[in-house]
Protein backbone atom coordinates (compact mmCIF):
# COMPACT_ATOMS: atom_id res chain seq x y z
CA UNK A 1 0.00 0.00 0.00
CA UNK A 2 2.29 2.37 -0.96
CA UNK A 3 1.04 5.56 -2.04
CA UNK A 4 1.99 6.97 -5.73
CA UNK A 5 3.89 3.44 -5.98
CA UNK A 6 2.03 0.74 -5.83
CA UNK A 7 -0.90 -0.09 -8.49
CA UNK A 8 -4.37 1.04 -7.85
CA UNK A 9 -3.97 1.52 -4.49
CA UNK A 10 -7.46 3.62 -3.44
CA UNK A 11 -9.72 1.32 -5.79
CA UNK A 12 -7.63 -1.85 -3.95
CA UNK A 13 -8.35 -0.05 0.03
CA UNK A 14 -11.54 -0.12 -0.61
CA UNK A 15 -12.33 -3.44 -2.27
CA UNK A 16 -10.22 -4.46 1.31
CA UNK A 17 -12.84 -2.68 3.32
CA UNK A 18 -15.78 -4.32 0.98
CA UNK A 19 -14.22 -7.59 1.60
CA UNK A 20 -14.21 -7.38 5.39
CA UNK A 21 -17.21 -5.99 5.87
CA UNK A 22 -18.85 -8.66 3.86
CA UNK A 23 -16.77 -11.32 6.16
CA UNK A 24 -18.22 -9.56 9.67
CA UNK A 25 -14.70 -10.92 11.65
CA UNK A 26 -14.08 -10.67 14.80
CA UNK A 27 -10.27 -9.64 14.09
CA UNK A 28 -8.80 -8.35 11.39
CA UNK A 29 -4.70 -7.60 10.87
CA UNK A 30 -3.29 -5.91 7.99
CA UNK A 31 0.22 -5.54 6.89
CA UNK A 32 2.14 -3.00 4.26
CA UNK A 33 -0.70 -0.17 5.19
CA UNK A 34 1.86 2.11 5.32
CA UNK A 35 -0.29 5.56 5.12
CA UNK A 36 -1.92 6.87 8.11
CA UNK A 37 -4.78 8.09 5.44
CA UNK A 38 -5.42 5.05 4.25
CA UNK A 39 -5.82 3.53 7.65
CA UNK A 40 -7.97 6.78 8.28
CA UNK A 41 -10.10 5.40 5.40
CA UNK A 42 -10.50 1.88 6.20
CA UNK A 43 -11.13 2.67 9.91
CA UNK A 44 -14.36 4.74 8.58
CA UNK A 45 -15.26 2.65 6.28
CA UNK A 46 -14.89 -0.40 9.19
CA UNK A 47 -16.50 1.58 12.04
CA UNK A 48 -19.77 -0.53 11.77
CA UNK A 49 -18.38 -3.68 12.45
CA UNK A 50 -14.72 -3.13 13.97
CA UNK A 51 -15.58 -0.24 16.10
CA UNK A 52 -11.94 -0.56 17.60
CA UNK A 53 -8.61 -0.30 15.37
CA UNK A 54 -5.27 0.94 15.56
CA UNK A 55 -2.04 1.58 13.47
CA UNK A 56 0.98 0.47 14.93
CA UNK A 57 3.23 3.39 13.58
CA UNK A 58 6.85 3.47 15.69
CA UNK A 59 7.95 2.42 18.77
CA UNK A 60 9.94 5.63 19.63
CA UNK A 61 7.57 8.70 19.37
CA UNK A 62 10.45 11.47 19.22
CA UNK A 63 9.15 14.91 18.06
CA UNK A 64 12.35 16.48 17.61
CA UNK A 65 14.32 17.23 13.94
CA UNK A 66 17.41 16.33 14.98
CA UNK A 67 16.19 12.88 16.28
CA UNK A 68 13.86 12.24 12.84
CA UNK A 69 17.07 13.36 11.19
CA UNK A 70 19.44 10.62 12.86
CA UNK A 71 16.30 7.81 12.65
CA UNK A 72 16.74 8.30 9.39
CA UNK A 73 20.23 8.13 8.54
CA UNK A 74 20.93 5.19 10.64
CA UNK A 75 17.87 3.64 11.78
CA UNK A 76 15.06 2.10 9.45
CA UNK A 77 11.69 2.28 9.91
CA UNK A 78 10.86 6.09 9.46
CA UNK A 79 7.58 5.05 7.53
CA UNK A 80 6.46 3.39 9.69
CA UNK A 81 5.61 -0.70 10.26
CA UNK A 82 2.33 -0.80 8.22
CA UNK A 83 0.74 -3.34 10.97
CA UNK A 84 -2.90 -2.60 11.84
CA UNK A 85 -5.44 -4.29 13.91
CA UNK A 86 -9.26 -3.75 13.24
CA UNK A 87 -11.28 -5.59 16.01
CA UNK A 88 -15.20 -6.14 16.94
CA UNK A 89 -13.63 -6.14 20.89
CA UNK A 90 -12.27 -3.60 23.03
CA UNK A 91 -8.70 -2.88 22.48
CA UNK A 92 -7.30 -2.83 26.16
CA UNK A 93 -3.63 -2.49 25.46
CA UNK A 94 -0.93 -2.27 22.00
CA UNK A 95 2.83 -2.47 21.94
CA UNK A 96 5.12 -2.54 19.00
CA UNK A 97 8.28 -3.77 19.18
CA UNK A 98 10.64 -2.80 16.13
CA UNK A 99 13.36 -6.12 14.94
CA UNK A 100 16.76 -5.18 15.39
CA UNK A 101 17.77 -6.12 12.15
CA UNK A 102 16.36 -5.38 8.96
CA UNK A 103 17.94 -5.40 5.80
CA UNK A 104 20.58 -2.87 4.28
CA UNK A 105 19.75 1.26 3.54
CA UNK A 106 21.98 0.97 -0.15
CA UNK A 107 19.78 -1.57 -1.41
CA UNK A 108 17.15 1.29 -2.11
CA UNK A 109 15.34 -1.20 -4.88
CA UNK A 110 14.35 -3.73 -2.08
CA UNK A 111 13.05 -1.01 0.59
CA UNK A 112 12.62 -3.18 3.59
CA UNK A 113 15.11 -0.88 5.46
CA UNK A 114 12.60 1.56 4.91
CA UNK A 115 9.61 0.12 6.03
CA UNK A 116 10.30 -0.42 9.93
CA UNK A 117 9.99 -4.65 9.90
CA UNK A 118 8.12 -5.30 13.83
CA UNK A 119 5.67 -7.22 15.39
CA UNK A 120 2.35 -5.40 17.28
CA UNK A 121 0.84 -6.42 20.37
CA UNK A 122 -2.92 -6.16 21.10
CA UNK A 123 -4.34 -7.52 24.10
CA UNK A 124 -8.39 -8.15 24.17
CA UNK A 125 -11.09 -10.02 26.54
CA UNK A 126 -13.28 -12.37 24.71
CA UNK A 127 -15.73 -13.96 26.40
CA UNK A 128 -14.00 -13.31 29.69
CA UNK A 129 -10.97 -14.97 28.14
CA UNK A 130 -7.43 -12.52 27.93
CA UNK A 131 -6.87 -13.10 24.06
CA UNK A 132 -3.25 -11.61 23.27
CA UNK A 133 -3.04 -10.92 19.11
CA UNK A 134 0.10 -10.38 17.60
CA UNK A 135 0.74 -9.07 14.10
CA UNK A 136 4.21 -9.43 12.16
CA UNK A 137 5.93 -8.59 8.92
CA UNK A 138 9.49 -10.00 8.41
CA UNK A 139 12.01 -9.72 5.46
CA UNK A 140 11.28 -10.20 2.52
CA UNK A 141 13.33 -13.29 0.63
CA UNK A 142 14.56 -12.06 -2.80
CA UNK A 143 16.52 -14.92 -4.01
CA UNK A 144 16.38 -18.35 -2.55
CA UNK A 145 19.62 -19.90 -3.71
CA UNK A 146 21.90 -17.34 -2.44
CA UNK A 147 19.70 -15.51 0.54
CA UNK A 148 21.99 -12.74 2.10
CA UNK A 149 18.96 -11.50 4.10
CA UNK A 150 18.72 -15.13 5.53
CA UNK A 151 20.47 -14.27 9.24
CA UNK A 152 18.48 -10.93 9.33
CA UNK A 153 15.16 -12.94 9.11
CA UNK A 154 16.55 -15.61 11.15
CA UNK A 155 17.53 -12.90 14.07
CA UNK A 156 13.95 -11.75 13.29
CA UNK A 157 12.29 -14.88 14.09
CA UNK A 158 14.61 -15.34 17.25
CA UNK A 159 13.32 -11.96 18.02
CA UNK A 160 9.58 -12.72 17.75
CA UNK A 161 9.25 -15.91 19.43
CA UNK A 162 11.37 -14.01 22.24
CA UNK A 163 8.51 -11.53 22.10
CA UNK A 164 5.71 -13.68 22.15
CA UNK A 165 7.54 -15.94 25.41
CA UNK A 166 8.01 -13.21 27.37
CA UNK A 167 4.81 -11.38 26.99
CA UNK A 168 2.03 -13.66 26.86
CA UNK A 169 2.56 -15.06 30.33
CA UNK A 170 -0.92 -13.85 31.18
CA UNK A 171 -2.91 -14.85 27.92
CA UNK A 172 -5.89 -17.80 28.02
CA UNK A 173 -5.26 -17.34 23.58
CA UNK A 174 -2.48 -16.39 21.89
CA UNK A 175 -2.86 -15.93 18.04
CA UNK A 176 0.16 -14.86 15.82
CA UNK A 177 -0.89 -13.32 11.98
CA UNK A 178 1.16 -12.12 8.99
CA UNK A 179 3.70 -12.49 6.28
CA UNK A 180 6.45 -14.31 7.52
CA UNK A 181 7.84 -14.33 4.62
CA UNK A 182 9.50 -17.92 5.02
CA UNK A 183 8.51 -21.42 3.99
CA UNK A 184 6.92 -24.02 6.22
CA UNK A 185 10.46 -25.79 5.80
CA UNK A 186 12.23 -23.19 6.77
CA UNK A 187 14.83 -22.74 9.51
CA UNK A 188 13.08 -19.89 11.13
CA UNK A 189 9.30 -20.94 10.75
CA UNK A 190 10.74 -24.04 12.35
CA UNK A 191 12.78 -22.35 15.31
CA UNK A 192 9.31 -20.20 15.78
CA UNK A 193 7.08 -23.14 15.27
CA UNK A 194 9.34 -24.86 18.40
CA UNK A 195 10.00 -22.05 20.70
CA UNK A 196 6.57 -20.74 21.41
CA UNK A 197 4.63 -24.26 20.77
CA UNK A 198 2.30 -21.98 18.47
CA UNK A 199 0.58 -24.09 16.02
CA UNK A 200 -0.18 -23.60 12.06
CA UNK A 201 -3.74 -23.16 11.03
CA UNK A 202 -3.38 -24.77 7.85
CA UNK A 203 -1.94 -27.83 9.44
CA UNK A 204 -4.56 -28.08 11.78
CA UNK A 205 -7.64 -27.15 10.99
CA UNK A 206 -10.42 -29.31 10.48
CA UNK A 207 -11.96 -27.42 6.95
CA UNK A 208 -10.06 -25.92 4.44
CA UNK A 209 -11.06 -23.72 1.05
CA UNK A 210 -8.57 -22.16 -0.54
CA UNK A 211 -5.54 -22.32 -2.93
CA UNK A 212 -3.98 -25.13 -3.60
CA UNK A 213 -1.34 -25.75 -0.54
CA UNK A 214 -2.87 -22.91 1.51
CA UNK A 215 -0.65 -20.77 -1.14
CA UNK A 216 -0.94 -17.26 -0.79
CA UNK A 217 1.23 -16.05 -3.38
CA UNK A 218 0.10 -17.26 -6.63
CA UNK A 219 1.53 -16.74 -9.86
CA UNK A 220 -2.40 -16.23 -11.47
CA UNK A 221 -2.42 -12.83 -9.12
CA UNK A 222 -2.32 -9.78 -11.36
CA UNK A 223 0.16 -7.76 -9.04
CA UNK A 224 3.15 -10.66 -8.67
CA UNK A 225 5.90 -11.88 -10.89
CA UNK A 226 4.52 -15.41 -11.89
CA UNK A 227 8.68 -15.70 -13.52
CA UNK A 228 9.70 -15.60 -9.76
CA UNK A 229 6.99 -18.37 -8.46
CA UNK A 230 7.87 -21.00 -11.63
CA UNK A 231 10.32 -22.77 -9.75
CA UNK A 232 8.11 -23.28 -6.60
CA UNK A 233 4.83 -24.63 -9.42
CA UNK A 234 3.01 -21.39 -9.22
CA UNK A 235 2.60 -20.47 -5.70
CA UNK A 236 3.86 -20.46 -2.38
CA UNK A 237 3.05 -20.11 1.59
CA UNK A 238 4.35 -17.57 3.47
CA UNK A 239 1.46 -16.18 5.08
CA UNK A 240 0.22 -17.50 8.57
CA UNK A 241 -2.37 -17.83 11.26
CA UNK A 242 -1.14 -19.06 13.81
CA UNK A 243 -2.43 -20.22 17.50
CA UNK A 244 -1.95 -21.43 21.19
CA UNK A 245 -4.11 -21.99 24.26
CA UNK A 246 -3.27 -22.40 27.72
CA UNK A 247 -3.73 -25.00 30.59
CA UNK A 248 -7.31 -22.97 31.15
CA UNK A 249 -8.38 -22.64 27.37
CA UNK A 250 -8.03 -25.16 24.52
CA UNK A 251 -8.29 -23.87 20.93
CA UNK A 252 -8.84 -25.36 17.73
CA UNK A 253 -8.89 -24.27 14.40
CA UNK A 254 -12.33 -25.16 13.18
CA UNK A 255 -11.97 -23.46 8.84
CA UNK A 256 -9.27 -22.20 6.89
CA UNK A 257 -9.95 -20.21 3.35
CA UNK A 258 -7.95 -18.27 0.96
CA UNK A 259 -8.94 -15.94 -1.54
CA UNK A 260 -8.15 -17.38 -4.86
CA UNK A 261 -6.45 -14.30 -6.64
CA UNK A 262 -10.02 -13.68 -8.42
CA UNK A 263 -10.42 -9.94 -7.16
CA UNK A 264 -7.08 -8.29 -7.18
CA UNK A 265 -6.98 -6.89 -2.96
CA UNK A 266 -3.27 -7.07 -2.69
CA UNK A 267 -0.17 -9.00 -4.35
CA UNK A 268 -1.07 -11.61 -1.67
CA UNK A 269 -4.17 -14.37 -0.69
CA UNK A 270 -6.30 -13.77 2.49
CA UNK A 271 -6.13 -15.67 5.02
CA UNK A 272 -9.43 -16.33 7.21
CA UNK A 273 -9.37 -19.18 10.28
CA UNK A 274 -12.34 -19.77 12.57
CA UNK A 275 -11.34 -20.87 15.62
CA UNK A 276 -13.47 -22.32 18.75
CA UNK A 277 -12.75 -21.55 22.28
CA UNK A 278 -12.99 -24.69 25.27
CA UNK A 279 -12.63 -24.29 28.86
CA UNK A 280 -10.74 -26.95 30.35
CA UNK A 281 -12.15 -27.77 33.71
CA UNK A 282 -9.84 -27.09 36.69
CA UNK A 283 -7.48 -29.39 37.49
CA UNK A 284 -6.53 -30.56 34.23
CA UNK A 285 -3.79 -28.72 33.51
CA UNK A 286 -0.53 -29.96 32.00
CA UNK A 287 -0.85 -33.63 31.95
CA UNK A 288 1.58 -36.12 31.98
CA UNK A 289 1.26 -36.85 28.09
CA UNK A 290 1.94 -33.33 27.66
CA UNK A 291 5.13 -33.01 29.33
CA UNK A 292 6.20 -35.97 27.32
CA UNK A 293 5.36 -34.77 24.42
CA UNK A 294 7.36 -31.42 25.74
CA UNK A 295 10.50 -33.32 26.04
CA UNK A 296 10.44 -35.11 22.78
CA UNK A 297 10.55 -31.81 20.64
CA UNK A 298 13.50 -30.54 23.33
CA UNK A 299 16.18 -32.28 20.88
CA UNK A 300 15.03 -30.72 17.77
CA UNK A 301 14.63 -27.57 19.19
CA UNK A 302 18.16 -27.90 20.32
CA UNK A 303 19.17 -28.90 16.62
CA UNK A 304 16.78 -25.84 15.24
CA UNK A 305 18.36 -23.48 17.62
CA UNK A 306 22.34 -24.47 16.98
CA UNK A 307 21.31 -24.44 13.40
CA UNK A 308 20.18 -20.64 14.20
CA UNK A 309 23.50 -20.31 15.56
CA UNK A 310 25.37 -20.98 12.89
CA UNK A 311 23.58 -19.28 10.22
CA UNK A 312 23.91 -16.13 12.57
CA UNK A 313 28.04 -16.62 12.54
CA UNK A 314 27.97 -16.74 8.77
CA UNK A 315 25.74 -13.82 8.58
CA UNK A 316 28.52 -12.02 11.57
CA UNK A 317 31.29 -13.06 9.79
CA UNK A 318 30.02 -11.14 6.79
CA UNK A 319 29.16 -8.18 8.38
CA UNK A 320 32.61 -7.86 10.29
CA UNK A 321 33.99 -8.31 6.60
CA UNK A 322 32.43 -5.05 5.28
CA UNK A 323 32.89 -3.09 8.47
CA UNK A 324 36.14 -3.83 7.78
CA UNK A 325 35.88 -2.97 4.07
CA UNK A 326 34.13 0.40 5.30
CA UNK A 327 37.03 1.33 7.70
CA UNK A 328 39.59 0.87 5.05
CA UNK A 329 37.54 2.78 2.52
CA UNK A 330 36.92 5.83 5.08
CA UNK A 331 40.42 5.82 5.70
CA UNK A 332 41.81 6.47 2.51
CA UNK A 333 38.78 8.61 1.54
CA UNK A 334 40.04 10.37 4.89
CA UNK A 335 43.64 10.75 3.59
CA UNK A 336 42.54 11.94 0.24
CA UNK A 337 40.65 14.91 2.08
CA UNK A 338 43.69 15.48 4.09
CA UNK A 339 46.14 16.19 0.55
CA UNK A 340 43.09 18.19 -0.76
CA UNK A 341 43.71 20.92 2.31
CA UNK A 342 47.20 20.38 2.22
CA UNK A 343 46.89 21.88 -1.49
CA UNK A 344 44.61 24.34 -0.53
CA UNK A 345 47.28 25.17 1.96
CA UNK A 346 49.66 25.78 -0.25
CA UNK A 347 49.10 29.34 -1.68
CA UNK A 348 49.35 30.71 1.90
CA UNK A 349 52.45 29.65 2.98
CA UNK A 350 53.92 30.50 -0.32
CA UNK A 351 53.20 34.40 -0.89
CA UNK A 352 52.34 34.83 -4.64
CA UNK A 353 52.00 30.99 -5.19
CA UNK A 354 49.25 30.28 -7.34
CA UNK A 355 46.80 27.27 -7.06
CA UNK A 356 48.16 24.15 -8.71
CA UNK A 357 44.85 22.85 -9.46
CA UNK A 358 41.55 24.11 -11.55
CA UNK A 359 39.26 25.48 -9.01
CA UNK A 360 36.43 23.64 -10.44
CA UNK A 361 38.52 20.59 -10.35
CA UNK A 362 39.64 21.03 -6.58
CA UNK A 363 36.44 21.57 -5.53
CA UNK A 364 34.59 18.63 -7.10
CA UNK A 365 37.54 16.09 -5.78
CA UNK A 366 37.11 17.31 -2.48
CA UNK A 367 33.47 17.28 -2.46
CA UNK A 368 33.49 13.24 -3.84
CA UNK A 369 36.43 12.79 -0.99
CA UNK A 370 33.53 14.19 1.38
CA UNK A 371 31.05 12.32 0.13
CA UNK A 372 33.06 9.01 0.45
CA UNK A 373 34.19 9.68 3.85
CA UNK A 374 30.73 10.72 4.76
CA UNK A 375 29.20 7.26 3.33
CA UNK A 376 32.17 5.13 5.04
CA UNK A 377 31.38 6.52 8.66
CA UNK A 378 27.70 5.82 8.26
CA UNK A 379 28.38 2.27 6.71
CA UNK A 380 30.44 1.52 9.45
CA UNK A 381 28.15 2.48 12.12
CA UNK A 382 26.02 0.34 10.20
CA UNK A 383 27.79 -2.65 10.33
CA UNK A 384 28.99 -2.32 13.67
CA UNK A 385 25.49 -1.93 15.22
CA UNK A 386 24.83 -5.28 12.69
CA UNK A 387 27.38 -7.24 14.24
CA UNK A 388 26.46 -6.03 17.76
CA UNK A 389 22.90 -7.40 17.01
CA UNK A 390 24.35 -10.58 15.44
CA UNK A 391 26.80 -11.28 18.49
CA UNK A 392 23.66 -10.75 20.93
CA UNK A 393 20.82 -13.18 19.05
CA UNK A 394 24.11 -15.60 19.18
CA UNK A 395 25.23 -15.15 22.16
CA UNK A 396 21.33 -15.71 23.72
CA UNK A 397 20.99 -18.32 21.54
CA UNK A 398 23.65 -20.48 22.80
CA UNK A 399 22.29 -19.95 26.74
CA UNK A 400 18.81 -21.37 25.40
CA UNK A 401 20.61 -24.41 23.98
CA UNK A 402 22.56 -24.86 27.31
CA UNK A 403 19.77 -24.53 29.25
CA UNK A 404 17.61 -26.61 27.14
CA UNK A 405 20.78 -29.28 27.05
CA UNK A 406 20.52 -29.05 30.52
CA UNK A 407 16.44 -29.65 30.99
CA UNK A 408 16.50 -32.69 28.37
CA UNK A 409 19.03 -34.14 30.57
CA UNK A 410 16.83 -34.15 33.74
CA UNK A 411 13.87 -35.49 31.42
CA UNK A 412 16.08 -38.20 30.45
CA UNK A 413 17.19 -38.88 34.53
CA UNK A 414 13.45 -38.73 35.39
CA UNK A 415 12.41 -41.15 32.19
CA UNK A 416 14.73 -43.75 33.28
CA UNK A 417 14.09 -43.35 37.44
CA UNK A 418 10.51 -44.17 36.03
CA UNK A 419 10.72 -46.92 34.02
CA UNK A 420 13.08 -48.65 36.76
């Protein structure tokens, strides 16, 4: 939804608004609405039925130019995250929290960088039930044989299971939406998958209509590339609905449907679950089959997470390679600068001297010295908050694995003191 950019954008909002309004949800979580007005619109046009909404815009609220000037420069995200939430319940409480890592501000063609990747927070009460929602967008994959975004969405989903752990402590329902932008095979839909036991829709539900595969980017869609889908036979999945209950509330995913790429909303499919809310009765929480169950997925989450690991040490080592590459380019685009004044210099420590060099010459060599020096600093601040964020995901990734090395070996002691 990118205004002046993307194709037919008004006549697409509102066939969006049409569609949900015809579909009377209870929840309803957008992505890419990157325009305030355009959320403006669709919350009007949604009052009837979602009386409640809201845009997650930034996470940092700063007023001041100097600090929209340095988000800017170094920080992505200045258009916001384009995650909205249109609901038939009360809103109590949103939170956005912004991924650390997000793609590279040269590659201007791409424009992830731009667009602040994050995942919202809503929390709502359902039926007397705490039902925490949580909308995402991650990194887009532009190639699939030679990925160099790969650790940034990696870090990304490290990030948002982290997110959804340690904040839905309190929830009866948790349901994660959006375009992950990754594969059901994939390393970090599997490390998500794992780490907050949230389970697909399409997987599990009972009833599904739809696209082929639950697809949701299909090649038969007016607004993709069907040359980029070929390889995968026409379509793939990278959208998801995904959901968890608790030891009070057991959820199941009753429908799944697509839209079939007949009216053109958006580039990709719609995803719509129906889900149906149980209360367990009290005492049954985590049963013994349960905790079983627990410790048979703790080896391949250790696998899942050490594989994390090491794609986040490839993706460090290449970052520390073009910090590196930065500082050595700043350096002589520093000592080039340096001659430049030391020429300038010149004419007034020799009286009557005259300037070796074209003026219009001098000036445009030390204006590209400038402008490679300039470029250099900010690439290396670049990279070196990069590798910072790669050396933390890794270096919290290998205390999970030690602690989860630790817990499978205490289900193992406890497997074998019961069976003797």
């Amino acid at each position: 939804g990118i205004r002046f950019l993307s194709k037919k954008c008004q006549e697409r909002f509102a066939l969006i608004g049409e569609l949900l309004n015809q579909e009377q949800l209870d929840i309803a979580l957008l992505q890419e609405l990157w325009c305030e007005k355009d959320f403006q619109f669709l919350k009007q046009k949604l009052s009837t039925f979602y009386p409640y909404a809201h845009l997650f815009k930034r996470q940092d609220g700063a007023d001041e130019s100097f600090c929209k000037f340095t988000n800017a420069l170094v920080l992505s995200g200045f258009i916001g995250s384009g995650l909205a939430v249109f609901s038939r319940y009360r809103i109590h409480d949103a939170f956005l929290y912004q991924y650390s890592l997000n793609g590279y501000p040269y590659m201007v063609q791409h424009g992830d960088w731009f667009g602040g990747k994050a995942v919202g927070k809503v929390s709502l009460n359902i039926g007397g039930l705490n039902v925490y929602v949580f909308v995402t967008h991650l990194h887009a994959e532009y190639c699939r044989e030679k990925d160099q975004y790969l650790p940034h969405r990696v870090v990304q989903a490290w990030e948002l299971q982290q997110f959804i752990r340690h904040t839905s402590a309190g929830a009866d329902v948790v349901l994660l939406a959006g375009d992950l932008n990754m594969h059901p095979e994939d390393l970090g839909f599997r490390l998500l998958r794992l780490s907050t036991g949230l389970q697909d829709s399409f997987s599990q539900t009972s009833s599904f209509s739809g696209c082929e595969g639950g697809f949701t980017l299909l090649s038969e869609n007016p607004f993709t590339h069907p040359e980029d889908l070929t390889a995968f036979g026409g379509g793939i999945r990278i959208d998801y609905i995904m959901f968890k209950g608790s030891q009070e509330v057991d959820i199941s995913c009753e429908s799944l449907s697509t839209t079939e790429g007949s009216v053109p909303y958006s580039d990709h499919e719609a995803l719509t679950a129906h889900f149906l809310f149980r209360t367990k009765e009290k005492g049954n929480g985590c049963s013994r089959e349960e905790s079983s169950c627990v410790s048979e997925d703790l080896p391949e989450l250790i696998n899942t997470v050490n594989e994390a690991r090491t794609e986040v040490k490839v993706g460090l080592h290449c970052s520390e390679r073009m910090r590196y590459t930065a500082a050595r380019t700043g350096i002589m685009g520093l000592v080039l600068l340096v001659l430049e004044l030391a020429i300038a210099a010149v004419p007034l420590f020799a009286l009557g001297a005259e300037q070796p060099f074209p003026k219009a010459s001098f000036y445009l060599l030390g204006a590209l010295c400038f402008a490679v020096l300039f470029s250099t600093v900010m690439l290396y601040i670049f990279y070196s908050m990069e590798v910072k964020a790669l050396q933390e995901a890794e270096d919290q990734m290998r205390l999970v694995v030690s602690g989860l090395q630790e817990q499978l070996k205490e289900c193992t002691k406890a497997q074998s003191s019961d069976q003797s």
